[in-house]
C-alpha atoms as a PDB file:
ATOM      1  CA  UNK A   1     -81.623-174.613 -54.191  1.00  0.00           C
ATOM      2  CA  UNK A   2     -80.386-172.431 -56.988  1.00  0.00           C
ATOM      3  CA  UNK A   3     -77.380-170.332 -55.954  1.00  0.00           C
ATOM      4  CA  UNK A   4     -76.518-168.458 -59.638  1.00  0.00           C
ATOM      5  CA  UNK A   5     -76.368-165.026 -59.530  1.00  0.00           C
ATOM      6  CA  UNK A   6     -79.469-163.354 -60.811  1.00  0.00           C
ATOM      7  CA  UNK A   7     -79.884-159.871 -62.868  1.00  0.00           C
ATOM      8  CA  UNK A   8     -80.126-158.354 -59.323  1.00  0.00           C
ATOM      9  CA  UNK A   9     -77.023-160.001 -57.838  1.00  0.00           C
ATOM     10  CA  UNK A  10     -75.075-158.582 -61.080  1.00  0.00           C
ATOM     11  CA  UNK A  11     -76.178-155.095 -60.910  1.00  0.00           C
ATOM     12  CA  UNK A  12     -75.667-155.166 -57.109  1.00  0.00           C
ATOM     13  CA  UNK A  13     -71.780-156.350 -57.262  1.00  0.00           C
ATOM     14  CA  UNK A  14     -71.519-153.698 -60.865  1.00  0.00           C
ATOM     15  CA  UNK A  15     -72.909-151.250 -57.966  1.00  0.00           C
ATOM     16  CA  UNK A  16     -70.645-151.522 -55.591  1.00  0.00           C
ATOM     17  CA  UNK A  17     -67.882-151.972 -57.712  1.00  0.00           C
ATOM     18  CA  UNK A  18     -68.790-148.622 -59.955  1.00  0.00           C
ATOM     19  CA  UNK A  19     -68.692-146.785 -56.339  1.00  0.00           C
ATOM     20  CA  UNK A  20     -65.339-148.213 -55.242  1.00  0.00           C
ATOM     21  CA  UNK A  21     -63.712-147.423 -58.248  1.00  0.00           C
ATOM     22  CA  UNK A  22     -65.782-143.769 -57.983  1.00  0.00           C
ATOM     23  CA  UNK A  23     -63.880-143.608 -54.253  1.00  0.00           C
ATOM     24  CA  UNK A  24     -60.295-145.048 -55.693  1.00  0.00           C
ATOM     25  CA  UNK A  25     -60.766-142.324 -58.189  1.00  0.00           C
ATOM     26  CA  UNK A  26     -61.660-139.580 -55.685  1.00  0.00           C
ATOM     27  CA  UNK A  27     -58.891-140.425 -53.055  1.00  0.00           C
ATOM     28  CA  UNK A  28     -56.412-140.230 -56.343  1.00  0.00           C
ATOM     29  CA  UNK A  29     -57.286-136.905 -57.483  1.00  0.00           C
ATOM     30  CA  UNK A  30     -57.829-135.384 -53.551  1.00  0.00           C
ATOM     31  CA  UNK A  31     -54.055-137.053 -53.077  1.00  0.00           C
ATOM     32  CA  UNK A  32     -52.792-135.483 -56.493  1.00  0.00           C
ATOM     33  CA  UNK A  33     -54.694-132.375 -55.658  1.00  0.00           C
ATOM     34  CA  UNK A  34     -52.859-132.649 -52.314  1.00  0.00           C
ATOM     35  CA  UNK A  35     -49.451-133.079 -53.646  1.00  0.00           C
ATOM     36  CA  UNK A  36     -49.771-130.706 -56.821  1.00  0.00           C
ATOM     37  CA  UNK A  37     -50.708-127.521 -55.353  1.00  0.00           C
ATOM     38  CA  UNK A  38     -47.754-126.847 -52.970  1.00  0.00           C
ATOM     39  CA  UNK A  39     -45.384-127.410 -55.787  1.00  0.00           C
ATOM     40  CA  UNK A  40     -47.496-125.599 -58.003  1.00  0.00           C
ATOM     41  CA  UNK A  41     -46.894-122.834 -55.312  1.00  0.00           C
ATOM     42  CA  UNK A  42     -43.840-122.938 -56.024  1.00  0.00           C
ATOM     43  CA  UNK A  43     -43.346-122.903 -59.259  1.00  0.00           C
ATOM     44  CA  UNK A  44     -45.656-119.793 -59.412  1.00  0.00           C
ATOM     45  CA  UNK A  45     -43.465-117.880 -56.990  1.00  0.00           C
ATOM     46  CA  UNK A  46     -40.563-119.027 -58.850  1.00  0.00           C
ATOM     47  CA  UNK A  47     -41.942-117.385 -61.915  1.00  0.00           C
ATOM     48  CA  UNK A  48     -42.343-114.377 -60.253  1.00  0.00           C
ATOM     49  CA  UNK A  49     -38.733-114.268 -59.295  1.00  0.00           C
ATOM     50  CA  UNK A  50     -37.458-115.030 -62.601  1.00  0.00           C
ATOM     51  CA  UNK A  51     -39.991-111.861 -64.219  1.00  0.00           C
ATOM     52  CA  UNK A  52     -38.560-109.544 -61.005  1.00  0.00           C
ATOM     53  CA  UNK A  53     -34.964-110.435 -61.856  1.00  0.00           C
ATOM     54  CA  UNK A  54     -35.516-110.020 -66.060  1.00  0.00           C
ATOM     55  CA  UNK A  55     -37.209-106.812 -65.140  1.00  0.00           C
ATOM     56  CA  UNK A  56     -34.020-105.597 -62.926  1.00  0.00           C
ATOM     57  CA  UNK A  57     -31.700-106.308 -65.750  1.00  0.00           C
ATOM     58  CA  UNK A  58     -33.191-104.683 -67.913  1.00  0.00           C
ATOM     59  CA  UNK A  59     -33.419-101.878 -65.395  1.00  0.00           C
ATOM     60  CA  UNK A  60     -30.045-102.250 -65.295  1.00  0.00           C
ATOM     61  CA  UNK A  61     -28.553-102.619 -68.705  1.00  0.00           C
ATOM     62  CA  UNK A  62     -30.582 -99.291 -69.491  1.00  0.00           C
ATOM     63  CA  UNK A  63     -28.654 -97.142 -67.238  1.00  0.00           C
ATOM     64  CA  UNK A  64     -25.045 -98.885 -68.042  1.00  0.00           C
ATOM     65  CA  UNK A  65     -23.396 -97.011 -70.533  1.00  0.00           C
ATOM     66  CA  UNK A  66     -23.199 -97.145 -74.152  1.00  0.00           C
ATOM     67  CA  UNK A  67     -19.591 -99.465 -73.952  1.00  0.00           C
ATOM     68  CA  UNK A  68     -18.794 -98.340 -78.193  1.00  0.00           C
ATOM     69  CA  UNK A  69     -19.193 -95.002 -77.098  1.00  0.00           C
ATOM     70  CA  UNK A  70     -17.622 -95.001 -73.969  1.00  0.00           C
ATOM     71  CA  UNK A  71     -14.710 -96.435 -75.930  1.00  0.00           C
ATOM     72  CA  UNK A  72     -14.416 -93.566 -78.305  1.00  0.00           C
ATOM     73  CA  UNK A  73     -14.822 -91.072 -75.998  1.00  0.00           C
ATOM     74  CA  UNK A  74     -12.074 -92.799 -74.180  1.00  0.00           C
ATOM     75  CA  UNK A  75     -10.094 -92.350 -77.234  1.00  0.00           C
ATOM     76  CA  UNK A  76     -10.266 -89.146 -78.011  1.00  0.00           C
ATOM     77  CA  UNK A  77      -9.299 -87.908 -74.104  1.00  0.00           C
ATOM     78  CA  UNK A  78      -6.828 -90.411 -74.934  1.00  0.00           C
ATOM     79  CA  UNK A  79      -5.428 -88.206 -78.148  1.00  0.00           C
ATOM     80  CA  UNK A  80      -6.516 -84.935 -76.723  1.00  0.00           C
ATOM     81  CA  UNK A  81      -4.196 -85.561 -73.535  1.00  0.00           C
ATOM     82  CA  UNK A  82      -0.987 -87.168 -76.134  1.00  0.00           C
ATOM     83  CA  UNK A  83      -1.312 -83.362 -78.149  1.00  0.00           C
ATOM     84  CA  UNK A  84      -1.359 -81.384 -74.167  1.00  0.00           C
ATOM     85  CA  UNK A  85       1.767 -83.294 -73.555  1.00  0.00           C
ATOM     86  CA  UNK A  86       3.419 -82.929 -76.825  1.00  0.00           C
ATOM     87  CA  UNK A  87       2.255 -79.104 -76.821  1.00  0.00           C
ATOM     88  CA  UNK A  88       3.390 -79.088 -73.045  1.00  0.00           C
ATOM     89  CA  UNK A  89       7.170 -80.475 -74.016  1.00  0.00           C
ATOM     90  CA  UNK A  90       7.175 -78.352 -76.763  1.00  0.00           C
ATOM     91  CA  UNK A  91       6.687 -75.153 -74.630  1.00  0.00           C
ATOM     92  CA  UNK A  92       9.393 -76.575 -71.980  1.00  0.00           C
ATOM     93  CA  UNK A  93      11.620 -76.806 -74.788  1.00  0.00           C
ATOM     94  CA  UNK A  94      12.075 -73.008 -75.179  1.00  0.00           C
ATOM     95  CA  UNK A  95      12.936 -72.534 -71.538  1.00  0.00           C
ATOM     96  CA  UNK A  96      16.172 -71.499 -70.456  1.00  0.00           C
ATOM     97  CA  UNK A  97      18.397 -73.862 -68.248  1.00  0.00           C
ATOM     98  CA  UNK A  98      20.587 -72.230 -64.773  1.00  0.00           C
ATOM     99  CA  UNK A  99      23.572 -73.081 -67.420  1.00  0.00           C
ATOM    100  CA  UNK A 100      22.115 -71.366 -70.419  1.00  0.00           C
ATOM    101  CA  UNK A 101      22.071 -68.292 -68.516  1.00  0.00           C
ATOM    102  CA  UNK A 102      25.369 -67.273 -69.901  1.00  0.00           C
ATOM    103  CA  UNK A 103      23.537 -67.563 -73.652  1.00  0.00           C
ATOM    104  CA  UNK A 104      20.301 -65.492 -72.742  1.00  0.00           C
ATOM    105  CA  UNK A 105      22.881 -62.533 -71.182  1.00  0.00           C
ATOM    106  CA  UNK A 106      24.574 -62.909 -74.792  1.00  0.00           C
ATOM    107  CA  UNK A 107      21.033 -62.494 -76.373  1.00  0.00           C
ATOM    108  CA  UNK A 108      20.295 -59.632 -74.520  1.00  0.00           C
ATOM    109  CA  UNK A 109      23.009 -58.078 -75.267  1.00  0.00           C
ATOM    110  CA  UNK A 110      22.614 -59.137 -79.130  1.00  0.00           C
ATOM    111  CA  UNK A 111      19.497 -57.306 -79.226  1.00  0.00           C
ATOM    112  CA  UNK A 112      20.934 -53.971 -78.878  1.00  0.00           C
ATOM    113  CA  UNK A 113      23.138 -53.785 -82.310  1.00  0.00           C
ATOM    114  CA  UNK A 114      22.304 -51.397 -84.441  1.00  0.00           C
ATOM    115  CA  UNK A 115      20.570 -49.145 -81.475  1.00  0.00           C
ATOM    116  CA  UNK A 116      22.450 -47.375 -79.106  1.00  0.00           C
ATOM    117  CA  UNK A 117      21.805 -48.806 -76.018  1.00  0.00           C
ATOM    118  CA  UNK A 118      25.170 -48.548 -73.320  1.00  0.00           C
ATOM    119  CA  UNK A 119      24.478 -51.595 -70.767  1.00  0.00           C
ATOM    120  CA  UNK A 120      25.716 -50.302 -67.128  1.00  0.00           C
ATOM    121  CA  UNK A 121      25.540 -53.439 -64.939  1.00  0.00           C
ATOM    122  CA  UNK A 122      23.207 -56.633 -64.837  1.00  0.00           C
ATOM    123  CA  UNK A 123      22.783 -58.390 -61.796  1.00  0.00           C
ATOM    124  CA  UNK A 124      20.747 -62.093 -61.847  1.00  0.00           C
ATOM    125  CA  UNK A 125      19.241 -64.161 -58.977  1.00  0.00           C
ATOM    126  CA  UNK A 126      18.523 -67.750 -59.325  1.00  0.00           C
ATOM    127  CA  UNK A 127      14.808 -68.768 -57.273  1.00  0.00           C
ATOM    128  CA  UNK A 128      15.153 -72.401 -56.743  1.00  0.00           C
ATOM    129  CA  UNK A 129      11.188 -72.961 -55.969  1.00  0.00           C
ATOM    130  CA  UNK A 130      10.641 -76.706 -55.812  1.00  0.00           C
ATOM    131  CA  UNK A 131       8.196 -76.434 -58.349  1.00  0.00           C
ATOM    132  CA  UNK A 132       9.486 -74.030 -61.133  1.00  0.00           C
ATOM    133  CA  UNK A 133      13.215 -72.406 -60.570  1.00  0.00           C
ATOM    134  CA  UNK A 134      12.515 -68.484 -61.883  1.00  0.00           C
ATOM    135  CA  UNK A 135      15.796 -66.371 -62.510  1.00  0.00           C
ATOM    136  CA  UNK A 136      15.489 -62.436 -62.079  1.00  0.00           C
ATOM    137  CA  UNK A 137      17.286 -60.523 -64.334  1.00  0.00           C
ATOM    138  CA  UNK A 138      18.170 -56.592 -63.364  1.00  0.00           C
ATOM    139  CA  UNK A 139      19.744 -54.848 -65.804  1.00  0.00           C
ATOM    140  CA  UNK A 140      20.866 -50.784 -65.567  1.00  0.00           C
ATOM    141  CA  UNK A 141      20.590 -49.133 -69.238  1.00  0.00           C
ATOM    142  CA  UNK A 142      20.995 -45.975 -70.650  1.00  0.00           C
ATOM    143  CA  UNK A 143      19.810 -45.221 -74.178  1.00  0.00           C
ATOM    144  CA  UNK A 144      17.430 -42.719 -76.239  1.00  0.00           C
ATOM    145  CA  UNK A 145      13.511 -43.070 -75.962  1.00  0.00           C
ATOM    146  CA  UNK A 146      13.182 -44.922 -79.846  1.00  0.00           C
ATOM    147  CA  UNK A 147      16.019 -47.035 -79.350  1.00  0.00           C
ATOM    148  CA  UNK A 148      14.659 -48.092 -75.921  1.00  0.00           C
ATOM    149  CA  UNK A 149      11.214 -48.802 -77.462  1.00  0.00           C
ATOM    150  CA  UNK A 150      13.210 -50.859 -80.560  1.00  0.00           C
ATOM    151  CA  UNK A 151      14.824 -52.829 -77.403  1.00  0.00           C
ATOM    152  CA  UNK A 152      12.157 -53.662 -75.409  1.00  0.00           C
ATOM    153  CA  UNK A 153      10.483 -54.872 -78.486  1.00  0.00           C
ATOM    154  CA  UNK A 154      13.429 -57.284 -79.407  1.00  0.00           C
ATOM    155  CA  UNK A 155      13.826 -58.889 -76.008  1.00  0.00           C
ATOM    156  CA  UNK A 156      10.112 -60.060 -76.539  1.00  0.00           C
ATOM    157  CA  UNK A 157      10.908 -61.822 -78.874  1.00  0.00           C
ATOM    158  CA  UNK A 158      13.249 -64.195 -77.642  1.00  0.00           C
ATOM    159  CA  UNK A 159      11.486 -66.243 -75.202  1.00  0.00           C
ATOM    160  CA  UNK A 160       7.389 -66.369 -74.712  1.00  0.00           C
ATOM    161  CA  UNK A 161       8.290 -66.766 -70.822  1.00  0.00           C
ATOM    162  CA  UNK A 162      10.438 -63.583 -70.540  1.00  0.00           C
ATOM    163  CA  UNK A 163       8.729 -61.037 -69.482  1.00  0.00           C
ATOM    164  CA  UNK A 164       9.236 -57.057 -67.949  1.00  0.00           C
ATOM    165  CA  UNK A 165       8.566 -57.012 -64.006  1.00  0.00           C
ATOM    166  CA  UNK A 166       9.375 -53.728 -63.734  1.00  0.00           C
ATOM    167  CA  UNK A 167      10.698 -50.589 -65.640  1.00  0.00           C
ATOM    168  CA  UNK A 168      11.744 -47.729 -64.574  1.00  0.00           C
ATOM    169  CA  UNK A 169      12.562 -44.843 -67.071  1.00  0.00           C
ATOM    170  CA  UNK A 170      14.704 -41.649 -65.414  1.00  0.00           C
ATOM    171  CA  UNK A 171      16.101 -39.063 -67.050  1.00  0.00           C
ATOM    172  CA  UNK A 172      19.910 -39.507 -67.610  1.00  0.00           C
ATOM    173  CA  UNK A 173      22.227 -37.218 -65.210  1.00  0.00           C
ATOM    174  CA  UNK A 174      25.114 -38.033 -67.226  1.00  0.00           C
ATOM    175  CA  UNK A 175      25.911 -37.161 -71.047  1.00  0.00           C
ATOM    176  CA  UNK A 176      23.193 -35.858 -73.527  1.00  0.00           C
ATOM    177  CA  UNK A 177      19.548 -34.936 -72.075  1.00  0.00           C
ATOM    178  CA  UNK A 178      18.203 -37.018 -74.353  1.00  0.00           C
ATOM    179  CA  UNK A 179      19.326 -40.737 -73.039  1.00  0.00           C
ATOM    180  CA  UNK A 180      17.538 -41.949 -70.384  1.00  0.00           C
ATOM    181  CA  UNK A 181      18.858 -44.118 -67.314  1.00  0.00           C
ATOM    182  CA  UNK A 182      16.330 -47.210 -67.507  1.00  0.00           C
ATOM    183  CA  UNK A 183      16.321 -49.763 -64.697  1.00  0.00           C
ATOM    184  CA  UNK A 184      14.811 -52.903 -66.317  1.00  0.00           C
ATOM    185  CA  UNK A 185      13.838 -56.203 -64.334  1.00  0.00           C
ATOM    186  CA  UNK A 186      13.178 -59.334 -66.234  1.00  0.00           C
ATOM    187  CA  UNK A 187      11.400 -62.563 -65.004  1.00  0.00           C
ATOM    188  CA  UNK A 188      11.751 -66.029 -66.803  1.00  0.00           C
ATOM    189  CA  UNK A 189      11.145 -69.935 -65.873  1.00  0.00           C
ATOM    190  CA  UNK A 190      14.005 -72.423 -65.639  1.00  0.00           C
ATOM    191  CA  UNK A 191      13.752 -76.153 -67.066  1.00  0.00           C
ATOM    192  CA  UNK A 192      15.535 -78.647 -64.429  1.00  0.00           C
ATOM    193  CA  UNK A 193      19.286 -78.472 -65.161  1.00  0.00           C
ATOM    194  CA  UNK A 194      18.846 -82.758 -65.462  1.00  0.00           C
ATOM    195  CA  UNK A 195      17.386 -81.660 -68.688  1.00  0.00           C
ATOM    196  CA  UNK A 196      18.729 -80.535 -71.756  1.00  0.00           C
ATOM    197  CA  UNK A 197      19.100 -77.469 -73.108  1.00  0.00           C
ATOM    198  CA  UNK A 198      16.968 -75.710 -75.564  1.00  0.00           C
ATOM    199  CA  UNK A 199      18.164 -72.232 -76.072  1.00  0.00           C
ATOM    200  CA  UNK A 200      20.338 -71.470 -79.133  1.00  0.00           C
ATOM    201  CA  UNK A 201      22.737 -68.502 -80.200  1.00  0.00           C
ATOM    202  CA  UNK A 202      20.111 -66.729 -82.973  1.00  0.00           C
ATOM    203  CA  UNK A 203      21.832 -65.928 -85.834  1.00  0.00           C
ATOM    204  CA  UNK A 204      18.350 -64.286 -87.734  1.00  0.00           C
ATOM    205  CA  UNK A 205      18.409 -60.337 -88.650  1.00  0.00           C
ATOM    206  CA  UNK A 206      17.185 -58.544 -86.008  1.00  0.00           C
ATOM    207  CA  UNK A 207      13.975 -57.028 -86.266  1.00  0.00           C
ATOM    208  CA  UNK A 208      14.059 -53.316 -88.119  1.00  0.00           C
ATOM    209  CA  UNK A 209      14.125 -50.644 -85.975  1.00  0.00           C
ATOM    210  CA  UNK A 210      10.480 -48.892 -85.857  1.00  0.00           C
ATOM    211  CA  UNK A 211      10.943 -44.512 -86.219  1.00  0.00           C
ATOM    212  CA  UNK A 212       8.860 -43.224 -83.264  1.00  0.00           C
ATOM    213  CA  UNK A 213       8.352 -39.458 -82.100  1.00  0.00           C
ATOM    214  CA  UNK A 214      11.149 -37.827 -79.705  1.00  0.00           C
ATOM    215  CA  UNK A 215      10.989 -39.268 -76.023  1.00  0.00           C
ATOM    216  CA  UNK A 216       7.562 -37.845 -73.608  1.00  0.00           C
ATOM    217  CA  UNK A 217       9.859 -38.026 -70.771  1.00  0.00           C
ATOM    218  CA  UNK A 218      12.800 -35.523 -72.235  1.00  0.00           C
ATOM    219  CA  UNK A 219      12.047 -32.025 -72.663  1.00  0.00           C
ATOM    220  CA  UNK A 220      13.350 -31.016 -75.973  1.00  0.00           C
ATOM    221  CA  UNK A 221      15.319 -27.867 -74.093  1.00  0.00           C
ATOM    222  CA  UNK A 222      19.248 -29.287 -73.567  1.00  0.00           C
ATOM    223  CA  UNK A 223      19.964 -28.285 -70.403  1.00  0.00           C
ATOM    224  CA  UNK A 224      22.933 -25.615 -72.240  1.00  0.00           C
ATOM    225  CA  UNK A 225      19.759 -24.589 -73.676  1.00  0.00           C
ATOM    226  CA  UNK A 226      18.243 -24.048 -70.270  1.00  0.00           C
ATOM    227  CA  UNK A 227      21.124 -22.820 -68.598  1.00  0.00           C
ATOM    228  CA  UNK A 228      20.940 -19.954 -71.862  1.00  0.00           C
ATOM    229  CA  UNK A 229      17.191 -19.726 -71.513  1.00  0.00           C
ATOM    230  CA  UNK A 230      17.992 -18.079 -67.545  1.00  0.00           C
ATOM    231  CA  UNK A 231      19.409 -15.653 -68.968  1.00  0.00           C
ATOM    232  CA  UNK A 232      16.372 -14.437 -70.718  1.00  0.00           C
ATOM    233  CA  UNK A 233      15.302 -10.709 -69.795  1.00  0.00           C
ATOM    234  CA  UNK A 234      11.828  -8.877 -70.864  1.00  0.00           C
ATOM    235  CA  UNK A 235      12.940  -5.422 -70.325  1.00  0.00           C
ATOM    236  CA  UNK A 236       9.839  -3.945 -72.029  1.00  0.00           C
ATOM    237  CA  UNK A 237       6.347  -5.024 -72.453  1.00  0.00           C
ATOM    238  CA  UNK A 238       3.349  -3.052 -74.386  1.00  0.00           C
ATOM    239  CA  UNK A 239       0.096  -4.752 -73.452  1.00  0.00           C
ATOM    240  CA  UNK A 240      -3.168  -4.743 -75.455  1.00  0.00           C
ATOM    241  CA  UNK A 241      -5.730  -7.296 -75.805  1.00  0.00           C
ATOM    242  CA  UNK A 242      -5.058  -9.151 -79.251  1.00  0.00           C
ATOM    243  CA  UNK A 243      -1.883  -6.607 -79.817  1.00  0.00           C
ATOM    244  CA  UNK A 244       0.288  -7.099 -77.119  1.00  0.00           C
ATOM    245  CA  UNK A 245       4.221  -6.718 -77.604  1.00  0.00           C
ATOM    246  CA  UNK A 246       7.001  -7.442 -75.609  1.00  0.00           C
ATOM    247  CA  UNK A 247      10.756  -6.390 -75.798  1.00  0.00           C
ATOM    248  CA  UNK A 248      12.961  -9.977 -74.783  1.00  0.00           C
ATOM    249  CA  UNK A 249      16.381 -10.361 -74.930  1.00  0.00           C
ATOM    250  CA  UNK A 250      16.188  -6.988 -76.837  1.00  0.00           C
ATOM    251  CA  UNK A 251      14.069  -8.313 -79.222  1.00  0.00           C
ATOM    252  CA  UNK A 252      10.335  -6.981 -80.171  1.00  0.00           C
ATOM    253  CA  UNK A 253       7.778 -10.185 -80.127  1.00  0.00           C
ATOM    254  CA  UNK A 254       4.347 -11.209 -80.479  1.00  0.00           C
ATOM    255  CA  UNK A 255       2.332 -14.310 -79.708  1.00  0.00           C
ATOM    256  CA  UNK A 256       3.841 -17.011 -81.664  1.00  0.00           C
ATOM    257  CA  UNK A 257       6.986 -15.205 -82.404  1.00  0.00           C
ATOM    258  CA  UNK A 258      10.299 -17.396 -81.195  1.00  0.00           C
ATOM    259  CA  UNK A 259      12.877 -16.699 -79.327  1.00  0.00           C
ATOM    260  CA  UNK A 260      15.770 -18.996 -78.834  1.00  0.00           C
ATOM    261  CA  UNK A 261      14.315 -21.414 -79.963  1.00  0.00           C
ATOM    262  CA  UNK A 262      11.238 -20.604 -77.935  1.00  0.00           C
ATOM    263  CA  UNK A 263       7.710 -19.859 -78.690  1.00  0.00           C
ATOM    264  CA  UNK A 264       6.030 -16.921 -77.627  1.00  0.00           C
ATOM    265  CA  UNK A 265       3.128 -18.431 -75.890  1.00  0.00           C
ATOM    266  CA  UNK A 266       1.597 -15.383 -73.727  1.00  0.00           C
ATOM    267  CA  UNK A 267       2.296 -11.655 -72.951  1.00  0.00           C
ATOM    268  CA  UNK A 268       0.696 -10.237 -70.036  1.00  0.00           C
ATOM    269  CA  UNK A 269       1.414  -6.893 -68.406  1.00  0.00           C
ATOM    270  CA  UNK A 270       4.139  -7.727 -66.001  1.00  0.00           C
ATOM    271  CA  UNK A 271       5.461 -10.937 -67.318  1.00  0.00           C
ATOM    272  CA  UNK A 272       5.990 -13.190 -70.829  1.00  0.00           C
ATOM    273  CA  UNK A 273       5.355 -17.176 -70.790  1.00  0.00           C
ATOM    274  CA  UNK A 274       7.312 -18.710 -73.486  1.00  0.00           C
ATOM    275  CA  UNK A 275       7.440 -22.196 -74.398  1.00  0.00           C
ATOM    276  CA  UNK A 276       9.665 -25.461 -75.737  1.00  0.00           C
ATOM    277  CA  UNK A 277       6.316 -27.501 -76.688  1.00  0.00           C
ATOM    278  CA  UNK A 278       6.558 -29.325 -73.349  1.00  0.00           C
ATOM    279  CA  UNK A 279       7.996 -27.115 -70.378  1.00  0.00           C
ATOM    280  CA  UNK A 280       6.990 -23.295 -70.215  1.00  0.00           C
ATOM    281  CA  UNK A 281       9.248 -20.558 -68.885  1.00  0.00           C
ATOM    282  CA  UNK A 282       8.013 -17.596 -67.365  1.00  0.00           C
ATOM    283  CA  UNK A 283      10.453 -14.721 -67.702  1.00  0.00           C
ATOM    284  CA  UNK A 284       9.323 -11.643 -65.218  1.00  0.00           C
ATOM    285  CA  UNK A 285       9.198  -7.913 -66.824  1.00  0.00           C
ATOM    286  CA  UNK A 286      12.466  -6.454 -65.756  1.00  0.00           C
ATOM    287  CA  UNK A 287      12.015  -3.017 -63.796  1.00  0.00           C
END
C-alpha cells in the first residue's frame, strides 16, 4: 500500500492552507478595521477642534488692538495731560492768597496814580466754598468819566481772574458835576492759604492813560450853570416860518444863535427850546 502524498493530496493541503491564511488575513484586517476607526474618529474630531480654536484666535487677535499704537497713543495723553497740569499750576500761580489780600488792595490802589480817582471806602468778604474760596471786593469811588475808563482798564490787568460783578455809575452829589460816585464790586479766586503765594508788588509803568470824549452820563451844564440858566426870560418872540426871532435875556436870537452858553435850538410862538448838546431847556414867552 502506497501512502505518499500524490499531486492531489498536495494541492488539497496548498488549498486549505491558501484559505486559512485567506481567513487569518480577513479576521486581521476586520480586527484592525475594528480597532482603527474609533480612534480614527477621534482624531478627526480632534482636528476639527484644533481648526475651530485656530479660527477663534484669529478671530480674536483681529479685534485686539494694535499694542505699538495703543502705546503711543498712550503716550501722547500721557504728555498732553503733563502740559494741562503744568498750564493748570501755572494759572493757580497768579491767584491771590486770603493773606495777599493786603497786596491786591495796594494794587488797586496803585492803579489810580496819575488819574484822579478819590477812593471812599472798600469793604471785602472772604467765601470759604470748599471747593474754590472767592473774595468780594466793594469799593466806593468817585472820579471823572476818562479817568474811570483809564481805571477800569488798569485793574484788568492785574489778575486774569479779577473780574467786575457789578458797576454802578451815579452822578456825584458832592464837588464838581463832572465826577461821578461809582460803586464797583470785584470778584476773584483764592489759592489755599497752605500754598504759597504768587502775587507780587508791580513795579512796571502803568499803562498810558487813553483821551476819551467828556462823560455820557454828565450833562455838560454845571449845575451854577443851571441854577443861571433858571433865570432865563424870553420876553419877546417874533414868529415866522424859517425867520423866527426871539428876544432872551434881552437879547435878539435866531436858530443856532447861543445864549449862555446855550444853543438856540427852536422858536415857536409862545415858547424858545434851547439846548447844552445833551439836556434841553424850555424857557416859556414871558407875558
Amino acid at each position: 500500500m502506497n501512502l505518499a502524498p500524490g499531486p492531489r493530496g498536495d494541492l488539497r493541503r496548498r488549498k486549505w492552507f491558501l484559505a486559512g491564511l485567506a481567513a487569518v488575513v480577513g479576521i486581521f484586517l476586520l480586527g484592525l478595521q475594528t480597532l482603527y476607526q474609533p480612534q480614527q474618529g477621534r482624531l478627526q474630531k480632534v482636528r476639527n477642534q484644533w481648526k475651530a480654536l485656530r479660527a477663534q484666535g484669529e478671530s480674536l487677535k483681529t479685534q485686539l488692538p494694535d499694542l505699538a499704537k495703543e502705546k503711543e497713543r498712550l503716550k501722547a495723553e500721557t504728555k498732553a495731560v503733563e502740559e494741562l497740569e503744568k498750564e493748570v499750576k501755572g494759572m493757580q500761580s497768579q491767584l491771590v492768597t486770603s493773606g495777599e489780600l493786603g497786596l491786591l488792595l495796594g494794587e488797586l490802589v496803585r492803579c489810580g496814580e496819575g488819574l484822579r480817582v478819590t477812593f471812599d471806602s472798600v469793604k471785602q468778604d472772604v467765601r470759604e466754598n470748599p471747593g474754590q474760596p472767592h473774595v468780594t471786593l466793594e469799593m466806593a469811588l468817585s472820579a471823572p468819566f476818562e479817568d474811570l475808563v483809564n481805571y477800569l482798564n488798569r485793574i484788568e490787568r492785574l489778575s486774569p481772574f479779577l473780574k467786575v460783578e457789578h458797576l454802578a455809575v451815579l452822578e456825584s452829589k458832592q464837588g464838581p458835576s463832572s465826577l461821578l460816585a461809582v460803586r464797583l464790586v470785584l470778584d476773584s479766586p483764592l489759592r489755599l492759604s497752605s500754598e504759597t503765594g504768587g502775587l507780587t508788588v508791580s513795579t512796571g509803568a502803568l499803562p498810558e492813560k487813553v483821551a476819551l470824549a467828556r462823560a455820557p452820563f454828565i450833562s455838560r451844564v454845571h449845575r451854577a450853570d443851571k441854577e443861571k440858566h433858571k433865570e432865563m426870560k424870553v420876553t419877546g418872540i417874533t414868529w415866522q416860518e424859517g425867520f423866527s426871532t426871539a428876544i432872551v435875556n434881552e437879547e435878539v436870537v435866531r436858530v443856532g444863535d447861543k445864549v449862555a452858553d446855550l444853543t438856540v435850538q427852536k422858536i415857536l410862538p409862545d415858547r424858545v427850546v434851547l439846548s447844552d448838546g445833551v439836556e434841553s431847556l424850555t424857557v416859556e414867552l414871558t407875558r
